[in-house]
N, C-alpha and C. Protein backbone atom coordinates (compact mmCIF):
# COMPACT_ATOMS: atom_id res chain seq x y z
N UNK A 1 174.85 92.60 82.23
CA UNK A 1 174.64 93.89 81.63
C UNK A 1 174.20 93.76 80.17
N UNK A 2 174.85 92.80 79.05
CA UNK A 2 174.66 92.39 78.52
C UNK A 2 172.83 92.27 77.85
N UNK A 3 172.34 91.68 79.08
CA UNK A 3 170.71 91.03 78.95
C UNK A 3 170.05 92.71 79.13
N UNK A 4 170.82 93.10 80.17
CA UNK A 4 169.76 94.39 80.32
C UNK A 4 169.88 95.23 79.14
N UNK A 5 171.14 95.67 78.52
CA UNK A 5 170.75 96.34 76.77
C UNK A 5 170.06 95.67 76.46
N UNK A 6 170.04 94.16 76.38
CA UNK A 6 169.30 93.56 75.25
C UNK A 6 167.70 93.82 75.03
N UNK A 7 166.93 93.65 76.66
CA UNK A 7 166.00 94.08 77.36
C UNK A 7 165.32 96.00 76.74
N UNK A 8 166.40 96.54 76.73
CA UNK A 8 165.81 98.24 76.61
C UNK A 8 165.74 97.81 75.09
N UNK A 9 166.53 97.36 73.53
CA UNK A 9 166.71 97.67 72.74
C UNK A 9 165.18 96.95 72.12
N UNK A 10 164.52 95.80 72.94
CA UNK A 10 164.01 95.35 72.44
C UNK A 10 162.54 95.36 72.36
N UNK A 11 162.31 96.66 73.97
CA UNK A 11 161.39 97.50 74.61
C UNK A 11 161.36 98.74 73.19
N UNK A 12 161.91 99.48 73.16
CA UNK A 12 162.18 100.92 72.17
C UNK A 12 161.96 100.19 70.65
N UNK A 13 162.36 99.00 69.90
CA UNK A 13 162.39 98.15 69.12
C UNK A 13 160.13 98.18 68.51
N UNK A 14 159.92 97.29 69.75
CA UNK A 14 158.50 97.04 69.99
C UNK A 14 157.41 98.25 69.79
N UNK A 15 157.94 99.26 71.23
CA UNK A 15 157.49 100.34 70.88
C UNK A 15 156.99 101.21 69.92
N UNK A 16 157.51 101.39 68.99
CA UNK A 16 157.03 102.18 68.10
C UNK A 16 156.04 101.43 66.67
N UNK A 17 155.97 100.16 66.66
CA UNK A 17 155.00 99.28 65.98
C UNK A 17 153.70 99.32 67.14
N UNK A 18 153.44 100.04 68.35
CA UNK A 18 152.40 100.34 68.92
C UNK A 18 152.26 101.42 68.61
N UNK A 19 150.86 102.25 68.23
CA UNK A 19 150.58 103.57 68.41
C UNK A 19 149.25 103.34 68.12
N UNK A 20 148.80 104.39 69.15
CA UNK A 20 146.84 104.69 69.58
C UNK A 20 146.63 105.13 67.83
N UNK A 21 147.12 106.33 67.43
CA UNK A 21 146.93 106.84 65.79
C UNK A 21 147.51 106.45 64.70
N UNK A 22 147.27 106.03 63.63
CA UNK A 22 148.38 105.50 62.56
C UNK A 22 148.97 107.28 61.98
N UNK A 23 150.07 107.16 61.51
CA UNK A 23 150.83 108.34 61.52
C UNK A 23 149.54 109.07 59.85
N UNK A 24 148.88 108.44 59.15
CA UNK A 24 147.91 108.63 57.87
C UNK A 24 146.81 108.17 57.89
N UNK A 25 145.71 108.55 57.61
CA UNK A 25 144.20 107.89 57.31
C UNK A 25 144.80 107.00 56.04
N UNK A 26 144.04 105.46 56.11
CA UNK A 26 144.28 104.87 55.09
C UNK A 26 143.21 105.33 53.82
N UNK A 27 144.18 105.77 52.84
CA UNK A 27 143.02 106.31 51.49
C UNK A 27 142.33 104.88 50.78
N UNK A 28 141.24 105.17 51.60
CA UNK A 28 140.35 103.70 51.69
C UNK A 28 138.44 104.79 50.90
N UNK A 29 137.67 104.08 50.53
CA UNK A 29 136.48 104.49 49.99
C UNK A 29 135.63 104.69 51.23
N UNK A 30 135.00 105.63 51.33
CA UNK A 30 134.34 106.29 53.20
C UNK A 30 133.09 105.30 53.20
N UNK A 31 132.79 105.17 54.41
CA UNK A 31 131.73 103.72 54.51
C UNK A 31 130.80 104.66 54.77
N UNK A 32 129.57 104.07 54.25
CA UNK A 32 128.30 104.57 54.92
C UNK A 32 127.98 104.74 56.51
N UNK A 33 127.68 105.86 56.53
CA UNK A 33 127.20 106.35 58.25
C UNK A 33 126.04 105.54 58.53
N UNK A 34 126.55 105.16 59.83
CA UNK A 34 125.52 104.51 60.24
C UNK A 34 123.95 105.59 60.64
N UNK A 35 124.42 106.38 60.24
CA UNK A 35 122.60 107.58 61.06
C UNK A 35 122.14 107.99 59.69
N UNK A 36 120.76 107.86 59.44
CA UNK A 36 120.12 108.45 58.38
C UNK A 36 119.57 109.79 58.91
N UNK A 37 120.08 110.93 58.15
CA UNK A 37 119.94 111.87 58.02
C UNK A 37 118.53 112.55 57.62
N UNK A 38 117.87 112.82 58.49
CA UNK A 38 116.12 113.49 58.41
C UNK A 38 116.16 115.10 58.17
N UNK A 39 115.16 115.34 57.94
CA UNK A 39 115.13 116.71 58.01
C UNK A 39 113.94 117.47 58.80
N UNK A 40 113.85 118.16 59.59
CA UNK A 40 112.99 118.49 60.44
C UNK A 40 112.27 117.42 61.23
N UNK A 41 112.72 116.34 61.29
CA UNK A 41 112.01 115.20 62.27
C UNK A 41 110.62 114.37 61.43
N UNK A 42 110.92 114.50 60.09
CA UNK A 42 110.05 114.12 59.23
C UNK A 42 110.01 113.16 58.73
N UNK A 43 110.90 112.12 58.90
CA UNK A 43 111.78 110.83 57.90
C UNK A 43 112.08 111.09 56.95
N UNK A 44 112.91 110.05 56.22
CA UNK A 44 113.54 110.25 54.91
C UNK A 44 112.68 110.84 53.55
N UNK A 45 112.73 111.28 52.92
CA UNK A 45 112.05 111.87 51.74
C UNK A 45 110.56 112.76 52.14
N UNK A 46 110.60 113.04 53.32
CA UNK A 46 109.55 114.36 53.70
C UNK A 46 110.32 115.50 54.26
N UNK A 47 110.00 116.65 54.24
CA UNK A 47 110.08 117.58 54.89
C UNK A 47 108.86 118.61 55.62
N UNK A 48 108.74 119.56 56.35
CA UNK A 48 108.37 120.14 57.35
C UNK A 48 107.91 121.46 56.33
N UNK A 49 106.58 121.40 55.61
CA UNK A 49 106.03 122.57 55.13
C UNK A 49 104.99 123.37 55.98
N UNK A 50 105.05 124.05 57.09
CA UNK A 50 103.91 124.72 57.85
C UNK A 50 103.82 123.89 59.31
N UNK A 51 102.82 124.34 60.22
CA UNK A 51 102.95 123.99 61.80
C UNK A 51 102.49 122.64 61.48
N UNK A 52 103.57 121.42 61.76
CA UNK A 52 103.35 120.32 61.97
C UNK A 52 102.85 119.32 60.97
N UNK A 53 103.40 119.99 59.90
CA UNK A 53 102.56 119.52 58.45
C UNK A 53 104.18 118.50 57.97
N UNK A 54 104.22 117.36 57.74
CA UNK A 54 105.23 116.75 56.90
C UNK A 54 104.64 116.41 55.60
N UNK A 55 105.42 116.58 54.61
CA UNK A 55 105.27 116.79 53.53
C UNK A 55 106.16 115.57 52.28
N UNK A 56 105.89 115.28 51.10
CA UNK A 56 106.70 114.29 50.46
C UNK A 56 108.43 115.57 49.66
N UNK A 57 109.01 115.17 49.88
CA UNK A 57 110.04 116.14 49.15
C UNK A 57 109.38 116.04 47.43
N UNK A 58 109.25 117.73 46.89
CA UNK A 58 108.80 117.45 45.73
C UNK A 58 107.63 118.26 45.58
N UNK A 59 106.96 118.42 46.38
CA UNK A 59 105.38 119.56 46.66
C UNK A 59 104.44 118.69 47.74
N UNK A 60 103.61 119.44 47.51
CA UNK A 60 102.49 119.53 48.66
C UNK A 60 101.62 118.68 48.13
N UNK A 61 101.04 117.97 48.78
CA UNK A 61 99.91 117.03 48.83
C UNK A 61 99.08 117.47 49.76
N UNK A 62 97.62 117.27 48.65
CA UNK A 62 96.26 117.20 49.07
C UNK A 62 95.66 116.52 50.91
N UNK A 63 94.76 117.33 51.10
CA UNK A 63 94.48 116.76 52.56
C UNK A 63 94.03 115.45 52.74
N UNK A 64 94.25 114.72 54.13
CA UNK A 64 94.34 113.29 53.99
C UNK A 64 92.30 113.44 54.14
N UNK A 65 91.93 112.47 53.79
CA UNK A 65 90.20 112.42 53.91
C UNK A 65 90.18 111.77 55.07
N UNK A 66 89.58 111.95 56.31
CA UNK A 66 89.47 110.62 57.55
C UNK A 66 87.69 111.13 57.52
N UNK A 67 87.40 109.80 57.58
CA UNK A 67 86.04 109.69 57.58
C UNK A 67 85.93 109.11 58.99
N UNK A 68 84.76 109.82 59.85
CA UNK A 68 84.27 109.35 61.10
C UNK A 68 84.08 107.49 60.96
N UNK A 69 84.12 107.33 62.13
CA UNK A 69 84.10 106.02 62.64
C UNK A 69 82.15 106.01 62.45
N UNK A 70 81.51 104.94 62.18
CA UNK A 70 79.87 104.89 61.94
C UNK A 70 79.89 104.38 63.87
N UNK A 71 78.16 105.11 63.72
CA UNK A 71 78.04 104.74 65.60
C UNK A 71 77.79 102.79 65.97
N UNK A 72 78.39 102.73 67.05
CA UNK A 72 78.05 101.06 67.06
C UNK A 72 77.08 101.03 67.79
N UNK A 73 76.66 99.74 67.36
CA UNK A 73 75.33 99.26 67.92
C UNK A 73 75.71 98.84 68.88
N UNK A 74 74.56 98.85 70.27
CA UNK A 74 74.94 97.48 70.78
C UNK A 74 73.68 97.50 71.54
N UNK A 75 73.52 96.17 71.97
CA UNK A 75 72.79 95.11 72.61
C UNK A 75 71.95 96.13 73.94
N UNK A 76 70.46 95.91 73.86
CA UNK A 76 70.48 96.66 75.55
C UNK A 76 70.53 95.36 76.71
N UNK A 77 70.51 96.32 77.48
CA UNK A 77 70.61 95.12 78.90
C UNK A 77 69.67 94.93 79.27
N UNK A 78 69.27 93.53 79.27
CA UNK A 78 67.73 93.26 79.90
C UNK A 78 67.73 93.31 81.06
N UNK A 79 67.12 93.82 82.11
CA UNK A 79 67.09 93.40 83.71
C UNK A 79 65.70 92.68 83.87
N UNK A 80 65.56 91.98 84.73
CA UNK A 80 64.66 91.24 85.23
C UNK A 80 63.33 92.73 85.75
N UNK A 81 62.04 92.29 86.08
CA UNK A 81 61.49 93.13 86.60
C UNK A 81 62.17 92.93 88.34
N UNK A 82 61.42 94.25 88.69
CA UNK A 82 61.93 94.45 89.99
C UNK A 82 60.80 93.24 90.93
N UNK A 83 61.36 92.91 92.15
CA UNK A 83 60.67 91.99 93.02
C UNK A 83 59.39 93.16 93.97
N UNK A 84 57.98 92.58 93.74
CA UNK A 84 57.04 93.62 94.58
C UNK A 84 58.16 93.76 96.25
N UNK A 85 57.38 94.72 97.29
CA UNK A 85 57.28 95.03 98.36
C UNK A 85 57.13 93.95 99.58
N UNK A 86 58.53 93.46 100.07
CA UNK A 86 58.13 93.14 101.10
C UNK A 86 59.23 90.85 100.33
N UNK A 87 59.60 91.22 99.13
CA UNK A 87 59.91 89.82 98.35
C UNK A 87 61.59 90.57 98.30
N UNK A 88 62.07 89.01 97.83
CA UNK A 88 63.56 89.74 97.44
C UNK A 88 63.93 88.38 96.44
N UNK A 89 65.05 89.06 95.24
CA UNK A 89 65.52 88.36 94.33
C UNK A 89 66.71 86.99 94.48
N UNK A 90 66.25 86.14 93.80
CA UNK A 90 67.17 84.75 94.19
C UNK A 90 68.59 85.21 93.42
N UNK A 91 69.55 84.95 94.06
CA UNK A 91 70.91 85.94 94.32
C UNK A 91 71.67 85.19 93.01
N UNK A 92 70.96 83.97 92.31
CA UNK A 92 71.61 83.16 91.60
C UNK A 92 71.57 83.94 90.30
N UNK A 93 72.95 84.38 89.73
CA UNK A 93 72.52 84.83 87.99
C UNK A 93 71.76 84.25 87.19
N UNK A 94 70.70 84.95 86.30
CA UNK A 94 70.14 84.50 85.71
C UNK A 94 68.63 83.35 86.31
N UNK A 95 68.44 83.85 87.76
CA UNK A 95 66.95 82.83 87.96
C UNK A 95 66.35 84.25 88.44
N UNK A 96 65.26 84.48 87.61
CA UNK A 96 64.52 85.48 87.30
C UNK A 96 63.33 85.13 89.00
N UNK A 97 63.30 84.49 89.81
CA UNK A 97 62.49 84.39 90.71
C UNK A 97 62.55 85.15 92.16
N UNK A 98 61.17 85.38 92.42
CA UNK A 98 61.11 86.68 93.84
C UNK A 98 60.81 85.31 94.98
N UNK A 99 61.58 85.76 96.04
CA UNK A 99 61.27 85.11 97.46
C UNK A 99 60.31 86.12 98.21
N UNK A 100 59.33 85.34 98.89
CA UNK A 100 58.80 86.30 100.34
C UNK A 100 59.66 86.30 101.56
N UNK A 101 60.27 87.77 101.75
CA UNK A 101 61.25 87.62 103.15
C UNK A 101 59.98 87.56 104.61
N UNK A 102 60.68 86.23 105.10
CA UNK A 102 59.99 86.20 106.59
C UNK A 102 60.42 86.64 107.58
């Protein structure tokens, strides 16, 4: 009987040095949040002046300049002339020569 008090006193003992909550927040200095805080979906130091316009916090800035892309050149495609009536082309890339089909 003895062991079994000893057993509960030492269960109830234990117990209460466990707890899910400490009974006080420790007055400790608050850590930085991990989420940076945006404003209208703009990133940090812009905000949302007009439909879809982000802006620098501070005023409005001038329109961005986008200058067209210049047209590209390119290369034409040479084709061979066509084979006369009655001939047909050697199937090999690049051999510019007509067969007579028999």
């Amino acid at each position: 009987m003895k062991s079994f008090g000893a057993a509960i006193a030492l269960v109830f003992a234990t117990a209460g040095a466990a707890s899910a909550m400490p009974a006080a927040p420790a007055a400790t200095a608050r850590a930085a949040a991990p989420i940076v805080l945006v404003r209208d979906g703009c990133g940090p130091g812009f905000h949302r002046a007009g439909p879809g316009e982000c802006v620098p916090n501070g005023g409005r800035v001038g329109p961005r300049v986008v200058e067209p892309v210049g047209p590209r050149v390119v290369e034409p495609v040479r084709l061979p002339p066509p084979c006369p009536r009655g001939y047909y082309r050697d199937p090999r890339p690049g051999v510019p020569l007509c067969y007579p089909r028999f």
